[in-house]
Protein backbone atom coordinates (compact mmCIF):
# COMPACT_ATOMS: atom_id res chain seq x y z
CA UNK A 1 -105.49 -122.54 21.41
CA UNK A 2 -103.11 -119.11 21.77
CA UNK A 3 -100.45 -121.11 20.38
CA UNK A 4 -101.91 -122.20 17.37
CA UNK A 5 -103.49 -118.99 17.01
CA UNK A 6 -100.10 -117.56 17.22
CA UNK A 7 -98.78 -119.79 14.36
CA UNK A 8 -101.90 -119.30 12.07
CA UNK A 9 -100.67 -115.68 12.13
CA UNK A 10 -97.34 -116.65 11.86
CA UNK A 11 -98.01 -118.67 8.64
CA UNK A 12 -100.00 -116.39 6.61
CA UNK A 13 -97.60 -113.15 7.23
CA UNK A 14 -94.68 -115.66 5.60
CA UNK A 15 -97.65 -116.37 2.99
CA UNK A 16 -98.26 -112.51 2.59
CA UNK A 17 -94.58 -111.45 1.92
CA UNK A 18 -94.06 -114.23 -0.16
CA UNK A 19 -97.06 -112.72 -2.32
CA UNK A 20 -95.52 -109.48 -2.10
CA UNK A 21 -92.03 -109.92 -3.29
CA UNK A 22 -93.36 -112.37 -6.56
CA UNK A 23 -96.27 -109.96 -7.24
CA UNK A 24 -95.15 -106.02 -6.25
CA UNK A 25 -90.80 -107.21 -6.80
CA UNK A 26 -87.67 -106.20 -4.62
CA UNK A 27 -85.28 -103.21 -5.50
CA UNK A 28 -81.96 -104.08 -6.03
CA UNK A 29 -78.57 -102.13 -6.46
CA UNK A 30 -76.50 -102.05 -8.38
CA UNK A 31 -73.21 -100.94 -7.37
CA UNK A 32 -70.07 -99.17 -9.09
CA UNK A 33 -66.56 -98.01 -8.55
CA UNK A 34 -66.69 -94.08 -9.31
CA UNK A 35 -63.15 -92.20 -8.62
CA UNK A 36 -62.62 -88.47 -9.23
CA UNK A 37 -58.48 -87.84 -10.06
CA UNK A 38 -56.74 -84.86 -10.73
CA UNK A 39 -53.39 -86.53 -12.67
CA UNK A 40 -51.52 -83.26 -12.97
CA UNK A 41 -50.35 -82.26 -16.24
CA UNK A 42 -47.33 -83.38 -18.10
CA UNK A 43 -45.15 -81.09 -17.06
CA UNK A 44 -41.20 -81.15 -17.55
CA UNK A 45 -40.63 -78.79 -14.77
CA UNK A 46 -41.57 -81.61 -12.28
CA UNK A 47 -38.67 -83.60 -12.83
CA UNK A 48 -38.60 -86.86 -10.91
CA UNK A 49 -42.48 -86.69 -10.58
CA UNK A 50 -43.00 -85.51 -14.42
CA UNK A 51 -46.04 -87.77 -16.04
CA UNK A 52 -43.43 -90.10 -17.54
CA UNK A 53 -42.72 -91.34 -14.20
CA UNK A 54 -46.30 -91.50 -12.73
CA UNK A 55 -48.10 -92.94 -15.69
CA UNK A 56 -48.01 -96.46 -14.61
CA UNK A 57 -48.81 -96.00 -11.07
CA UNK A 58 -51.89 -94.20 -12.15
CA UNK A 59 -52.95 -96.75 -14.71
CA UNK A 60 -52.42 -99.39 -12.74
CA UNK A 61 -55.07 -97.36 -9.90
CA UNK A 62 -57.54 -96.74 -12.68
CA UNK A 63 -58.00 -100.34 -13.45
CA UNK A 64 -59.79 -101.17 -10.82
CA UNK A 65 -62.84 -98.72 -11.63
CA UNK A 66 -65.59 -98.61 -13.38
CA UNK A 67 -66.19 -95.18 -13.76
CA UNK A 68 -63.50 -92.27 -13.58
CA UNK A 69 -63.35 -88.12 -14.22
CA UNK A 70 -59.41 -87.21 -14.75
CA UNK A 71 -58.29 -83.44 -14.72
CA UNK A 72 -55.18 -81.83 -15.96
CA UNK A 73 -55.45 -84.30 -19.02
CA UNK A 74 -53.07 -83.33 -21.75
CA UNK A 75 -53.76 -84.33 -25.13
CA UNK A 76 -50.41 -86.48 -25.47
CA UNK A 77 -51.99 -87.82 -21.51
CA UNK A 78 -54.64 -89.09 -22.70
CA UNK A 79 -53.38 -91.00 -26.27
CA UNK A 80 -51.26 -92.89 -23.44
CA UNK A 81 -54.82 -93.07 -20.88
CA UNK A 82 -56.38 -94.68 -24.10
CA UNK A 83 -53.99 -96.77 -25.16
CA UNK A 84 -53.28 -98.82 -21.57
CA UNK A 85 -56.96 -98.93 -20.97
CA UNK A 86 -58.25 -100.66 -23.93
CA UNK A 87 -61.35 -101.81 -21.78
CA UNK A 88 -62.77 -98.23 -21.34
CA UNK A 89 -64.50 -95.57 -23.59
CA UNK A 90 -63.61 -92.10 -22.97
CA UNK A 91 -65.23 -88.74 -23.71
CA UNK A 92 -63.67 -84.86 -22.97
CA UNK A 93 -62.63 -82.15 -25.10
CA UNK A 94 -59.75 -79.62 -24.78
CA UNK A 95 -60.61 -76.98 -23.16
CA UNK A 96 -59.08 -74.45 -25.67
CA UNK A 97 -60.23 -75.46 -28.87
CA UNK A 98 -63.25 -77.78 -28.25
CA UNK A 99 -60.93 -80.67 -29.42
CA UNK A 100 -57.54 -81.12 -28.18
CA UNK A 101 -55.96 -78.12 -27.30
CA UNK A 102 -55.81 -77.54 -23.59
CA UNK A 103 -56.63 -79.56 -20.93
CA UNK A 104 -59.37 -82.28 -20.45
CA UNK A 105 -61.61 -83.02 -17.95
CA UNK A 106 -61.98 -86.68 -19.64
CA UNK A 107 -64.50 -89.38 -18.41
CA UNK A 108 -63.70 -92.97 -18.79
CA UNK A 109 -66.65 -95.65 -18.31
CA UNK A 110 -65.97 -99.46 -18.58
CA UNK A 111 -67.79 -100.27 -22.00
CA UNK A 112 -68.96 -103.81 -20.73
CA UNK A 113 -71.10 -102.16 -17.62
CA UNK A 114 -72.15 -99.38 -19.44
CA UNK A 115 -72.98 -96.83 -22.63
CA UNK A 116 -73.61 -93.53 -23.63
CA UNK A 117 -77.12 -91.99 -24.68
CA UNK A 118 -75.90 -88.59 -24.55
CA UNK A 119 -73.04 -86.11 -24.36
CA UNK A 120 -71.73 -82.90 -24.21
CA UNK A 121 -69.46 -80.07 -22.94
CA UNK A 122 -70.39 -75.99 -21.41
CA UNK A 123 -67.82 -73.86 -20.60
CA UNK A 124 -67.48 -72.56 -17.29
CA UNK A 125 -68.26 -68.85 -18.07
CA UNK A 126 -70.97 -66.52 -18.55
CA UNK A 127 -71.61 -67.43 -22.05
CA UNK A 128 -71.33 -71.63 -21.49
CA UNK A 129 -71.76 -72.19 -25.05
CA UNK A 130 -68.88 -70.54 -26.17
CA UNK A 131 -66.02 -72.31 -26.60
CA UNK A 132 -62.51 -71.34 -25.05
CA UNK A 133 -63.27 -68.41 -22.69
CA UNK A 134 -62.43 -67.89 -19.22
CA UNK A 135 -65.08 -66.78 -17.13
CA UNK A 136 -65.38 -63.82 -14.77
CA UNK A 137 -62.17 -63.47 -13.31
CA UNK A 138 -60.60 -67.06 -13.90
CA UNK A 139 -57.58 -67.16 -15.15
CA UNK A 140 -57.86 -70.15 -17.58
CA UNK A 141 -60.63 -71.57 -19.28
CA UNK A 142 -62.77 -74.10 -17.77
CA UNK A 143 -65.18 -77.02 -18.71
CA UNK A 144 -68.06 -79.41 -17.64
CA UNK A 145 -68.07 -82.47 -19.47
CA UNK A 146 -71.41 -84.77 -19.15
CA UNK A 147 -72.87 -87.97 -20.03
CA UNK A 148 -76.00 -89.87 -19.76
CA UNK A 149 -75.01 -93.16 -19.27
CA UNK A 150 -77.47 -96.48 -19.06
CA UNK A 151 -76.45 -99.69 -17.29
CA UNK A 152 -76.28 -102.76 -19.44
CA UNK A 153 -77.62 -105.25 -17.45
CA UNK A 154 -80.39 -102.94 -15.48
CA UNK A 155 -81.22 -100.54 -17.92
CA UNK A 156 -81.08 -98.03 -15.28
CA UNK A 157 -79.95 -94.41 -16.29
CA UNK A 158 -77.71 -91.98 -14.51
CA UNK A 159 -76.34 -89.11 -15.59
CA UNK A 160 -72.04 -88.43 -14.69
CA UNK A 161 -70.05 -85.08 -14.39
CA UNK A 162 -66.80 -84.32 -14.49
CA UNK A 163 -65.47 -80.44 -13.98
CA UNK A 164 -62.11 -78.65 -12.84
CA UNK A 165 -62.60 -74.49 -11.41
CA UNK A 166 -60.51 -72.00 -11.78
CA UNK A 167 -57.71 -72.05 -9.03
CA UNK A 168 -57.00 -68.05 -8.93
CA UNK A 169 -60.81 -66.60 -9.55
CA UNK A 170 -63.00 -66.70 -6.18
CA UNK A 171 -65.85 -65.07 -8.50
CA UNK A 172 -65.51 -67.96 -11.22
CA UNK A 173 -65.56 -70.69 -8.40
CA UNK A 174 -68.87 -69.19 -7.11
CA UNK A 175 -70.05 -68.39 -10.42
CA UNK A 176 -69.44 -71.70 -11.52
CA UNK A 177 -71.01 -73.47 -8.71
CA UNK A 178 -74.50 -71.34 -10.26
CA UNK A 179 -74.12 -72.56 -13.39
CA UNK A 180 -72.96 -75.81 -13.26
CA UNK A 181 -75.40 -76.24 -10.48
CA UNK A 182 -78.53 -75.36 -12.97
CA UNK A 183 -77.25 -76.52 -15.78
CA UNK A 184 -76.96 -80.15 -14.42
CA UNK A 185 -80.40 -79.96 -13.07
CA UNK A 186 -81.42 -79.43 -16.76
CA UNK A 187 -79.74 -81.72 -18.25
CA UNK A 188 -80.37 -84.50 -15.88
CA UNK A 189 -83.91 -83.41 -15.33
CA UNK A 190 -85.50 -86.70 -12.85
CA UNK A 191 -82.51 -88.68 -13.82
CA UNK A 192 -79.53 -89.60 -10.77
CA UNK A 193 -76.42 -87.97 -10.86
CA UNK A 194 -72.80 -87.69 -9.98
CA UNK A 195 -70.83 -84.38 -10.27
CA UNK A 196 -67.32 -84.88 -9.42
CA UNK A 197 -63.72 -82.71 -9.95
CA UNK A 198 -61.16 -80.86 -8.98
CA UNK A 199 -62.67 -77.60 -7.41
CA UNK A 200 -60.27 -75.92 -5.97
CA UNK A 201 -62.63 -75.30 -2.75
CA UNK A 202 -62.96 -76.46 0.57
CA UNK A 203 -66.10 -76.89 1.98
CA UNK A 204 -66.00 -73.96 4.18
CA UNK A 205 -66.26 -71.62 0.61
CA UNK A 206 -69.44 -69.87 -0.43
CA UNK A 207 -68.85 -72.18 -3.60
CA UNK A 208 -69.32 -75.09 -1.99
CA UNK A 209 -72.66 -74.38 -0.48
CA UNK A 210 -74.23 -73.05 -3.87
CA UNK A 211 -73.57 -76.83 -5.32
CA UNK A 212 -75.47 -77.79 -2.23
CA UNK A 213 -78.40 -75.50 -2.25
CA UNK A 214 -80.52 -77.76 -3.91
CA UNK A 215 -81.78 -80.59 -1.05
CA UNK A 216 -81.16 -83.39 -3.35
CA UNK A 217 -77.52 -82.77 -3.87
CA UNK A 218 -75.10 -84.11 -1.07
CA UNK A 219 -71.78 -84.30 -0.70
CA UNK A 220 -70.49 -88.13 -0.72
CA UNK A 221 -68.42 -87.90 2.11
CA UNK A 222 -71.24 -86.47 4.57
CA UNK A 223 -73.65 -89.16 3.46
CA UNK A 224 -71.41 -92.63 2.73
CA UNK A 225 -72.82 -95.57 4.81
CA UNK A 226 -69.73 -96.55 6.29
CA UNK A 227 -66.99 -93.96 7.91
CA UNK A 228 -64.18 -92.01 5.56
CA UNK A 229 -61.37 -93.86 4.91
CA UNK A 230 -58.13 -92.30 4.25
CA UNK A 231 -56.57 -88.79 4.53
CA UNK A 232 -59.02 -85.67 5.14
CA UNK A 233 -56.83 -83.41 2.36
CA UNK A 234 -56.59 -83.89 -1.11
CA UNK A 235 -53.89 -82.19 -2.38
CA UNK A 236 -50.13 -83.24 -1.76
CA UNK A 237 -48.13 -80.51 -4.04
CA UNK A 238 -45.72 -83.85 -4.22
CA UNK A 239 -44.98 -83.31 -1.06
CA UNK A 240 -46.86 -83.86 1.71
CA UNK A 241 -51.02 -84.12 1.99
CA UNK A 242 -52.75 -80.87 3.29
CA UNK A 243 -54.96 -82.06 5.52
CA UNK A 244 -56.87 -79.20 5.84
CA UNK A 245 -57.23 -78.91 1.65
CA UNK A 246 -60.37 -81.16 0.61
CA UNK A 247 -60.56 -79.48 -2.41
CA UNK A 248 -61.43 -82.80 -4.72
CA UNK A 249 -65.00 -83.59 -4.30
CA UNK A 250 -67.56 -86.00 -5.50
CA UNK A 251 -71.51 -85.19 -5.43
CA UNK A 252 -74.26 -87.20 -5.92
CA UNK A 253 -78.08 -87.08 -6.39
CA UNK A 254 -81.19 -89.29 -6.55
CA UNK A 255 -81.26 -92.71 -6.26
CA UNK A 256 -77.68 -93.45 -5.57
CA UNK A 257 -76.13 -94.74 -2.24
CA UNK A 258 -72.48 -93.67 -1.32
CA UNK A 259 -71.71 -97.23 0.33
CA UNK A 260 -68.24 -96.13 0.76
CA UNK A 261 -65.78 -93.42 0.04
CA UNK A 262 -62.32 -93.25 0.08
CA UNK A 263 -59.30 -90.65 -0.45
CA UNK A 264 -56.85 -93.41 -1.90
CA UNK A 265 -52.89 -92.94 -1.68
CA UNK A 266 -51.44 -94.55 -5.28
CA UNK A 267 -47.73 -94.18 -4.81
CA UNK A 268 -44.69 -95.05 -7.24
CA UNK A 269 -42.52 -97.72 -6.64
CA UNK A 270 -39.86 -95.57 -5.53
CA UNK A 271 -43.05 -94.20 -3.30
CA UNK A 272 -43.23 -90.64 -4.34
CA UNK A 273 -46.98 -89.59 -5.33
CA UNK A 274 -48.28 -90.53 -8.34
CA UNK A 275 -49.80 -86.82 -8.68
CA UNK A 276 -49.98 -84.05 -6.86
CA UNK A 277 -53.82 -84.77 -5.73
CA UNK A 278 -55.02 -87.77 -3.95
CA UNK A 279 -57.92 -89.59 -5.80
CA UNK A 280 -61.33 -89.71 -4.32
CA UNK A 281 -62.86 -92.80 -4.83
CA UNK A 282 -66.28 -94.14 -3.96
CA UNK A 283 -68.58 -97.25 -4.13
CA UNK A 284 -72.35 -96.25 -5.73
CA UNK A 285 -75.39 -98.11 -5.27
CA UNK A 286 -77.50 -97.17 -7.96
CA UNK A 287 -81.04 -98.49 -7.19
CA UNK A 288 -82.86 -100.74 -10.39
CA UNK A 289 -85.74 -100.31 -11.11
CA UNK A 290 -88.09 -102.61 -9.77
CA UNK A 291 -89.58 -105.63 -11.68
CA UNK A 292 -93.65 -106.05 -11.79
């Protein structure tokens, strides 16, 4: 008799999460291949590791993404960005002119996986609308570019960041983790998002904890599912990596799982770096929404 109780029971808990998952629906992820990558700029004073020498090496690593922020972008860098990846869209801004003066902080999505709803640019100063100026004490100018992106096949909206501080202006990096800090939670408002760049900060800095302030935004190294992989530092100077500089970060809020994260090595074929930063590259799962 306790044994067919026992199955009786058995029975109607399969019967009742059967019920469940065709009535209330399962929630999925979707996942994605999100890299942050300062390329350096094209610079004849680096000789053998000028772009013209790196630019393959560094396609060839962003190919196998789905989702990339790029700093030190040159105008004449990204014509050549554009033209070998045919299969992505791309959206940044110079950061002298609003157009194509200066540097970019450029994001590429793959335009099969994913669109645009929304974009736009702030400068990194105390006026953000104002286009060109270096803030507080940086010594360049310095953008935020953003997008609100939706998934094709899940609908499911996130909103991606890609920025690059000042490397000589404490105040600016602090200053800049404020703003770019509240102006993200504006303009993602409920929405998931990713803030990624070159910061020039380590996460001892003051800098670093403002972006973290808020309880909802983590760092994607402290919170991937699986361990690090790769070198601690991400700068190189084309030399060797600094493994106490982990100044190339990616952030993340909401609904999104770091499953993995990575600070990848690209080298040349003659194995010299491909830039003078090491990529950070990690694997999102971006939960769908679930079906009722």
């Amino acid at each position: 008799m306790l044994n067919r109780i026992g199955f009786k029971r058995r029975v109607i808990a399969v019967l009742v999460s059967l019920f469940l998952a065709c009535h209330v629906g399962t929630q999925a992820e979707e996942k994605i291949r999100v890299a942050t990558y300062n390329i350096r700029y094209d610079n004849s004073g680096d000789g053998q590791d000028r772009w013209s020498n790196r630019a393959s090496t560094v396609v060839d690593y962003l190919k196998s993404l789905d989702l990339f922020g790029l700093q030190e972008v040159t105008f004449t860098q990204l014509g050549d960005l554009k033209s070998s990846l045919s299969e992505f869209e791309a959206f940044g801004v110079g950061r002298d002119d609003g157009i194509n003066a200066g540097e970019h902080a450029v994001v590429f999505y793959r335009k099969d996986l994913m669109r645009v709803t929304e974009k736009g640019t702030f400068w990194l100063s105390e006026n953000p609308g104002r286009i060109g100026v270096a803030g507080w004490d940086a010594a360049l100018p310095r953008t935020c570019t953003w997008l609100k992106m939706e998934l094709l096949a899940s609908g499911q909206q996130f909103v991606v960041a890609n920025t690059h501080f000042d490397h000589r202006g404490k105040q600016a990096r602090y200053n800049s983790s404020v703003l770019i800090h509240d102006q993200l939670m504006r303009i993602a408002e409920d929405l998931p998002f990713v803030l990624m760049g070159d910061f020039n900060f380590t996460p001892e800095s003051s800098s670093y904890a403002v972006l973290k302030r808020s309880k909802f935004l983590k760092d994607a190294r402290e919170v991937s599912v699986t361990s690090p992989a790769g070198p601690a530092g991400t700068w190189n100077g084309f030399k060797e990596i600094a493994t106490d500089r982990r100044i190339d970060h990616v952030f993340v809020r909401g609904e999104l799982t770091v499953l993995k994260y990575f600070v990848d090595d690209p080298k040349t074929e003659d194995g010299r770096f491909a830039s003078d930063h090491q990529p950070v590259r990690v694997i999102l799962g971006l939960a769908e929404p679930i079906e009722r």
